[in-house]
Protein backbone atom coordinates (compact mmCIF):
# COMPACT_ATOMS: atom_id res chain seq x y z
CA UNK A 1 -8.90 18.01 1.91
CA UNK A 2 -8.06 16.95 -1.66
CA UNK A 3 -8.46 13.72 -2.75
CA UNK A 4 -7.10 12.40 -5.75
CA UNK A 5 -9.39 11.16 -8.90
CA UNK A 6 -7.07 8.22 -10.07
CA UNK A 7 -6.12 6.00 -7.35
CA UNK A 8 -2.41 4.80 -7.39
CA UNK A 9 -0.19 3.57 -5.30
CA UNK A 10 1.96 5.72 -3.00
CA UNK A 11 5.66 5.98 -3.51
CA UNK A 12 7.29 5.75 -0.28
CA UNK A 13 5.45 2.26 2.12
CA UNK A 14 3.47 3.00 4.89
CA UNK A 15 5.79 1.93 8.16
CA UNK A 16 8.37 4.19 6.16
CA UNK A 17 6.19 7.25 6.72
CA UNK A 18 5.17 6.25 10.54
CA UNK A 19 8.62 5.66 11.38
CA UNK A 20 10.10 9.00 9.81
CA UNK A 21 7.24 10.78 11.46
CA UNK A 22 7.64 9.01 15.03
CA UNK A 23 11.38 10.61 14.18
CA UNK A 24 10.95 14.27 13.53
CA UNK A 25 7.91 14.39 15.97
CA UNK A 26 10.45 12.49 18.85
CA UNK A 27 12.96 15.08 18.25
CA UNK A 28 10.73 17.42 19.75
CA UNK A 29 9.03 15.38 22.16
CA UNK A 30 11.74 13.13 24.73
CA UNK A 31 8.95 11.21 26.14
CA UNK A 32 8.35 9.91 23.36
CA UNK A 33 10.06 5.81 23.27
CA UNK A 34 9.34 2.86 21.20
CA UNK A 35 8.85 -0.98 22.23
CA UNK A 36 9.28 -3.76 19.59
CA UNK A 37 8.45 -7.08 19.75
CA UNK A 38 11.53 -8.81 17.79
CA UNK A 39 10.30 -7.13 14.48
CA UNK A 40 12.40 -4.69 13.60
CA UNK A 41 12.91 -5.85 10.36
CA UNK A 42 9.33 -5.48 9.75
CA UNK A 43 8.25 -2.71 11.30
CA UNK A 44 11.31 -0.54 10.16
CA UNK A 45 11.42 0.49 13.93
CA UNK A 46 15.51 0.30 12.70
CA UNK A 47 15.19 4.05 11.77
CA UNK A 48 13.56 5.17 15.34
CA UNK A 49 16.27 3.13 16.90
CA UNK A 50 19.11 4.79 15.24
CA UNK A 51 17.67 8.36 15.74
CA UNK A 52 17.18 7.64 19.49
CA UNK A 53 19.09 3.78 20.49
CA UNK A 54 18.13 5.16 24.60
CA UNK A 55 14.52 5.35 23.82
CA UNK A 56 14.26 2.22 21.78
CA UNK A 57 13.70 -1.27 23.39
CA UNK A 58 13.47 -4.51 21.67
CA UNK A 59 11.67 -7.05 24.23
CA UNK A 60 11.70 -10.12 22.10
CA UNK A 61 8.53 -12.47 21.31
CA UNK A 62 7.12 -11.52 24.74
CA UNK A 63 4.28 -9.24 23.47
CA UNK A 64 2.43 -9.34 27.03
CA UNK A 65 5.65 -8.06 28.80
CA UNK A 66 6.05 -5.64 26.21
CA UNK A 67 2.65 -3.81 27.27
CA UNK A 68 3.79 -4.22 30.66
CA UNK A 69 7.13 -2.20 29.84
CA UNK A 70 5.15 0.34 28.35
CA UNK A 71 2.76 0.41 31.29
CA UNK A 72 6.02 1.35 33.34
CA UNK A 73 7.24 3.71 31.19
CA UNK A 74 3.80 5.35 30.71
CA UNK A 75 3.84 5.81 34.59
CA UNK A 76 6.85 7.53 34.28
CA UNK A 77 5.67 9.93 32.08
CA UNK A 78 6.65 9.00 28.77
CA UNK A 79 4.63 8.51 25.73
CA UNK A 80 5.14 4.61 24.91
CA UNK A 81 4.70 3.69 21.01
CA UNK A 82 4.71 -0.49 20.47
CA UNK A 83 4.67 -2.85 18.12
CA UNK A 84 3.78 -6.37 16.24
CA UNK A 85 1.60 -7.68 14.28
CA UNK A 86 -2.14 -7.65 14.48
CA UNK A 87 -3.19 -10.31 16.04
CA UNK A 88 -0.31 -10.53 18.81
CA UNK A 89 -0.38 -6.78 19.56
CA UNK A 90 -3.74 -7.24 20.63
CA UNK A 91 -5.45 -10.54 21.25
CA UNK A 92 -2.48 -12.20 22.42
CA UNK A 93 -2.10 -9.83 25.18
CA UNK A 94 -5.13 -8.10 25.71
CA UNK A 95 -5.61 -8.71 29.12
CA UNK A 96 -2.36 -6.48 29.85
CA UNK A 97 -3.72 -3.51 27.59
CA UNK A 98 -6.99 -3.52 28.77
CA UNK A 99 -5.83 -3.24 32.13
CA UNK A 100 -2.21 -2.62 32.84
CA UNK A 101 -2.77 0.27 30.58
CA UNK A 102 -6.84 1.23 30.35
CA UNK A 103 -7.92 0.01 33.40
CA UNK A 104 -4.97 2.18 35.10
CA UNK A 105 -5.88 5.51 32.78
CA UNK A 106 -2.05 5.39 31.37
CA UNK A 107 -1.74 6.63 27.66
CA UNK A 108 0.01 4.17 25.28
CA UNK A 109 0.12 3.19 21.17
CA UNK A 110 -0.64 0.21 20.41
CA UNK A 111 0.65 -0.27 16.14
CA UNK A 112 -0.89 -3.51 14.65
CA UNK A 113 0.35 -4.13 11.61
CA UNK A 114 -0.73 -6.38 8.61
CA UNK A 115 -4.71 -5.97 8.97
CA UNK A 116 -6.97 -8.86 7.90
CA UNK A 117 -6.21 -10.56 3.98
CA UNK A 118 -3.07 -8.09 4.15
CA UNK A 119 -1.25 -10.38 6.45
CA UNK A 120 -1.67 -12.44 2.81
CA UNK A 121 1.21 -15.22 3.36
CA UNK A 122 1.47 -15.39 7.10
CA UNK A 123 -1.77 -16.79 6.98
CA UNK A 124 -4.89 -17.41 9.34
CA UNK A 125 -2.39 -17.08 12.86
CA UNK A 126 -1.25 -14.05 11.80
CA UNK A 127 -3.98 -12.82 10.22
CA UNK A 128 -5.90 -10.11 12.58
CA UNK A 129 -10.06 -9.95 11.40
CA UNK A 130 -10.98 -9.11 15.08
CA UNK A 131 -8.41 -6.86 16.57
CA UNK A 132 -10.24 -3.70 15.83
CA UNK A 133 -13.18 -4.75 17.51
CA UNK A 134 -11.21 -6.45 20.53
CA UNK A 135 -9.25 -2.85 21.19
CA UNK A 136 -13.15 -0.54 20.95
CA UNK A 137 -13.94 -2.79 23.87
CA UNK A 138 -11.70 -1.27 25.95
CA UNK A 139 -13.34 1.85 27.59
CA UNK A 140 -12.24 5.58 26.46
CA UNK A 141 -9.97 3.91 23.38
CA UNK A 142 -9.16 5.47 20.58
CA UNK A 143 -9.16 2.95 17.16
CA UNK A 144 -7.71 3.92 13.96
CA UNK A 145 -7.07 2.79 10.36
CA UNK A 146 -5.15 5.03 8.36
CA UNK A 147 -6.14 5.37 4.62
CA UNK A 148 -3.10 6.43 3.38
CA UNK A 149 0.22 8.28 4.17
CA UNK A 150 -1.50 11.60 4.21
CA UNK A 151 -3.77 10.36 7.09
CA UNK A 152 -1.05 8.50 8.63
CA UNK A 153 1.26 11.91 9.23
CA UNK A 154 -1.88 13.96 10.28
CA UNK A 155 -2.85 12.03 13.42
CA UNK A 156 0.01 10.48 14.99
CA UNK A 157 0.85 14.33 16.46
CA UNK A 158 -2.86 14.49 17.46
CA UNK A 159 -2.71 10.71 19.18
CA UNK A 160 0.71 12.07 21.51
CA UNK A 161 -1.87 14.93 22.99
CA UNK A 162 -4.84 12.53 23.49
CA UNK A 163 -5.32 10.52 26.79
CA UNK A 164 -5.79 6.71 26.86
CA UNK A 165 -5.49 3.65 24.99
CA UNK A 166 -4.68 4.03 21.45
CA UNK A 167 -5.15 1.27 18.70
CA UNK A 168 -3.24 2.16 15.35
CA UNK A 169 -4.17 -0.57 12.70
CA UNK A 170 -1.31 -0.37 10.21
CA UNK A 171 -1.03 -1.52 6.65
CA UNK A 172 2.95 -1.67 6.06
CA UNK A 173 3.37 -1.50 2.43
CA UNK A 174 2.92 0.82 -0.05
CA UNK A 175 -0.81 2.49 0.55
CA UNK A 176 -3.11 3.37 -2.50
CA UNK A 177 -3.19 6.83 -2.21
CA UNK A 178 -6.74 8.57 -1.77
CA UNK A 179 -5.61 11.89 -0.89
CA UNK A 180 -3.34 14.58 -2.03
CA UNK A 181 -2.90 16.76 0.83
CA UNK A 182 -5.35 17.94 3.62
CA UNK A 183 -6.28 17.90 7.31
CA UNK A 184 -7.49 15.11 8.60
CA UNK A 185 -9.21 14.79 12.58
CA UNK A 186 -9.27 12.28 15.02
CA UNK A 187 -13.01 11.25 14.90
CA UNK A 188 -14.37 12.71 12.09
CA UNK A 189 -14.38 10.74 8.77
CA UNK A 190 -14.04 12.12 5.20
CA UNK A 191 -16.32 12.09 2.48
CA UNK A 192 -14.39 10.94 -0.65
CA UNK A 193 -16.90 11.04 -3.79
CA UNK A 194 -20.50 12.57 -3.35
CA UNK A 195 -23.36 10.88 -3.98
CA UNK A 196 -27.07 10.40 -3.41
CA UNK A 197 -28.58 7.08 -3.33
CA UNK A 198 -26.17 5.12 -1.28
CA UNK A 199 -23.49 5.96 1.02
CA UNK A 200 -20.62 3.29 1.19
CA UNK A 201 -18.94 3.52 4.41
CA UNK A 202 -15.53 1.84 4.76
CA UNK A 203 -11.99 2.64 6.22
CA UNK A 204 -8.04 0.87 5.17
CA UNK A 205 -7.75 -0.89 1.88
CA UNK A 206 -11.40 -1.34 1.46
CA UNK A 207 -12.30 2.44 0.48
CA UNK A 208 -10.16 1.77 -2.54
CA UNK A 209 -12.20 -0.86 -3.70
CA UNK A 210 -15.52 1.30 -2.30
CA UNK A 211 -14.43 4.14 -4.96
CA UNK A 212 -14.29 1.08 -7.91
CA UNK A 213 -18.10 0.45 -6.86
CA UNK A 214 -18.77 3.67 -7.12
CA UNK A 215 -17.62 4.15 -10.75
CA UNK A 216 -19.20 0.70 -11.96
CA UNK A 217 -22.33 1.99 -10.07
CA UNK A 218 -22.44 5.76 -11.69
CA UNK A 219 -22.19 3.55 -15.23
CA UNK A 220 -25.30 2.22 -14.44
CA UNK A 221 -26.97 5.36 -13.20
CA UNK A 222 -26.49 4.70 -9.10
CA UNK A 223 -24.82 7.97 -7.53
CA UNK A 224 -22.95 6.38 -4.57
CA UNK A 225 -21.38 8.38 -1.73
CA UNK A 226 -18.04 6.86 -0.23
CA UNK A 227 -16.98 7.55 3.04
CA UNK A 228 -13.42 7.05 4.67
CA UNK A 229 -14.35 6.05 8.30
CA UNK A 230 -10.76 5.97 9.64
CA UNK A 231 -11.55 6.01 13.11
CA UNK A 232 -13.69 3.45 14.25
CA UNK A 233 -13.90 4.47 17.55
CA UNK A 234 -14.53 7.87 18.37
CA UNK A 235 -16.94 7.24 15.68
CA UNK A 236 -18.42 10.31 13.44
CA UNK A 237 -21.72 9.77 14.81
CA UNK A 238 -22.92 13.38 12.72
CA UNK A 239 -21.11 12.11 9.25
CA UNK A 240 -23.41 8.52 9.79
CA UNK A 241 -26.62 10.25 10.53
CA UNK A 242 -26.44 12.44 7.54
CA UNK A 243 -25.66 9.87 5.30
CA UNK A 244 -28.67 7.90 6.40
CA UNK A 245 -31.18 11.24 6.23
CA UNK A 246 -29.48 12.11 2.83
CA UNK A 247 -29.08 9.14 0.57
CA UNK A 248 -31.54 6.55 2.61
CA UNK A 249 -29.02 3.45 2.54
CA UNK A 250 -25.95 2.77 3.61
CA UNK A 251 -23.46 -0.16 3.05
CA UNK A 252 -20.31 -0.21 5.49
CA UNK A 253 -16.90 -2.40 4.04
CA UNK A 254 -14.32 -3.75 5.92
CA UNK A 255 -11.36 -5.91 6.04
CA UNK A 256 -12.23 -7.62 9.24
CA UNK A 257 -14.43 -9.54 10.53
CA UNK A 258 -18.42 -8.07 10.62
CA UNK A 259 -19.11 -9.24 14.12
CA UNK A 260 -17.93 -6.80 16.28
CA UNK A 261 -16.33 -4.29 13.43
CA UNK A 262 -16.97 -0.90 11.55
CA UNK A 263 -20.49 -2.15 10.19
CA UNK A 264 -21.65 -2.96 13.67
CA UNK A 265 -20.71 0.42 14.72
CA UNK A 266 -22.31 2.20 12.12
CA UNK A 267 -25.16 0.09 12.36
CA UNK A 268 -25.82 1.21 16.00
CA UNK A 269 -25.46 5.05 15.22
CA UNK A 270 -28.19 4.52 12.14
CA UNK A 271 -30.22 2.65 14.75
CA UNK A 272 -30.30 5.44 17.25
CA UNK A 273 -30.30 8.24 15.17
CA UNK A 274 -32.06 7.17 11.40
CA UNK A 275 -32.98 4.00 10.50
CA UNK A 276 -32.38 3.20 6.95
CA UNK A 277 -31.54 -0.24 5.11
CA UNK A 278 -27.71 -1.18 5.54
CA UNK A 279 -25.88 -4.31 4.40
CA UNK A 280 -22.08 -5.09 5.41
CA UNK A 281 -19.32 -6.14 3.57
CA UNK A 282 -16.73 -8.05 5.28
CA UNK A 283 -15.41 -11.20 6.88
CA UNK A 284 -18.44 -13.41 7.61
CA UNK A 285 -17.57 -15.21 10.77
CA UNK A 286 -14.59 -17.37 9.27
CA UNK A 287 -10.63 -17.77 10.22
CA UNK A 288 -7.82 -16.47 8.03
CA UNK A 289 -6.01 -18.64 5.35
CA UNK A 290 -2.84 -18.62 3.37
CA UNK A 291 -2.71 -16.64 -0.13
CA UNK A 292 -2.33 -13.76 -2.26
CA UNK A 293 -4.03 -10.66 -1.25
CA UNK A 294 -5.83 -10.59 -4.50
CA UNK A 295 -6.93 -14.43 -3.74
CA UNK A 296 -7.72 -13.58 -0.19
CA UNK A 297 -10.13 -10.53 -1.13
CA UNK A 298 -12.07 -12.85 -3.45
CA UNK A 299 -12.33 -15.13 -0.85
CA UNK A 300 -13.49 -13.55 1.82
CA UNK A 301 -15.70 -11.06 -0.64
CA UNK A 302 -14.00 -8.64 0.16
CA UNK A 303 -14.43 -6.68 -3.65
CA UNK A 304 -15.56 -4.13 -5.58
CA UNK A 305 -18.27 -6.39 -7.31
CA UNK A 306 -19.54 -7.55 -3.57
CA UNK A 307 -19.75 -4.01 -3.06
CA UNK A 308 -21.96 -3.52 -5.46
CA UNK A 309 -24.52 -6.25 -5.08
CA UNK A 310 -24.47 -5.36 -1.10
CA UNK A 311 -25.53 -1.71 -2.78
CA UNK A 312 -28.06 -2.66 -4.78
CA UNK A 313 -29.73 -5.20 -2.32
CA UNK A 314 -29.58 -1.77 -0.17
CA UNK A 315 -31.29 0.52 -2.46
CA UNK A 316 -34.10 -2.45 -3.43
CA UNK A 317 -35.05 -2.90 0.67
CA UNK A 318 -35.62 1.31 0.77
């Protein structure tokens, strides 16, 4: 794939391209329905709804029911696509997922939207740092973050053919765009810039600010390798191990909390396979707050600059 070598954002917002690709894809597909948990307005489900009104349900602020709906309709062969934000699409009901739907080997989509400081406003209740690592708890689950709209349109197809629980981690608005065209699999991550003293490993809005370390870095002679690990779980257990042989250190970055999230993941592959010296970016242990996302990303150090330091402590342990 192509990626792009100035990062702007994308023209047309994230739930804008999931909902016109549910669309054309559902046209094909009847199974295919979509549960909503009284946020319409923000998911943009109104566009899936008026394509297909008989395969659209809104259930109302009842996100445990919801799953159970979908649990239903999963049994009776369709191909169930919900709903909400973050937090409530997971840890409020994660008992029902993990076994009205996993426990019972029915296929379902689970969308989360608003990940971590993105949720910016809504503040700490709505403000999801540990729904990534609730949903790779659940056995043979599938956990994505998609980079960018180019992502986004490659794997929802692939997600209708695989079996189990799937966990979608959606950023709604409009997506800094990393990529210009490409294919883009299920489990395998992408290398975005090459480098060869440090690979940064990181997945959503935080391989943005990994390719802004990497340019202050290469000013001051450190050749950094960033990696977009959009699924967290299949992980790319291959990409990981060649990163560690290759560069030697690796720092992982993500908007969510560290306990339990991409760096603990990629910290157990470099374990097993090649040990190297690894520091992670991210949410240290703490609740979400009210504020702008810039504010928010300071706050939880969740920048650039922290990338950098995290590299350079990295590089000085090898």
């Amino acid at each position: 794939m192509k990626t792009k070598e100035v990062l702007t954002k994308e023209s047309c917002m994230m739930r804008d391209v999931f909902n016109n690709t549910l669309v054309k894809i559902a046209g094909e597909d009847s199974r295919i329905v979509f549960l909503d948990a009284d946020l319409m307005s923000s998911s943009g489900a109104k566009t899936f709804k008026n394509a297909f009104p008989e395969r659209f349900f809104n259930v109302g602020i009842a996100e445990a029911n919801m799953v159970g709906i979908a649990a239903g309709l999963a049994r009776a062969g369709k191909v169930p696509f919900m709903h909400s934000f973050g937090p409530f699409a997971t840890r409020r009901c994660f008992d029902q997922i993990f076994l009205s739907l996993g426990y019972n080997r029915l296929s379902a989509n689970v969308i989360g939207t608003d990940p971590g400081v993105t949720a910016a406003h809504n503040g700490g209740t709505h403000m999801p740092f540990e729904d990534m690592g609730l949903m790779m708890l659940i056995p043979e689950s599938v956990v994505i973050e998609p980079t960018d709209s180019h992502v986004l349109e490659a794997i929802i197809p692939q997600l209708i053919k695989l079996p189990g629980v799937h966990y979608i981690r959606l950023f709604r608005k409009n997506a800094i765009g990393i990529y210009e065209g490409g294919e883009f699999t299920v489990g395998k991550g992408v290398e975005v810039r090459p480098g060869t003293d440090v690979s940064i490993i990181s997945s959503g809005i935080m391989v943005e600010e990994s390719v802004k370390a990497r340019d202050i870095l290469a000013a001051e002679g450190v050749s950094a390798r960033v990696v977009d690990m959009f699924t967290w779980k299949p992980i790319d257990r291959e990409l990981i191990a060649r990163c560690a042989v290759e560069t030697g250190a690796i720092v992982t970055a993500e908007n969510h909390n560290v306990s339990g999230g991409l760096g603990n993941a990629v910290a157990a592959v470099v374990a097993e396979t090649k040990p190297v010296p690894m520091e992670r970016i991210g949410v240290q242990d703490r609740f979400g707050q009210v504020g702008e996302e810039p504010f928010l990303r300071e706050q939880y150090q969740l920048t650039a600059k922290d990338i950098v330091a995290a590299v350079k402590k990295a590089i000085a342990r090898k």
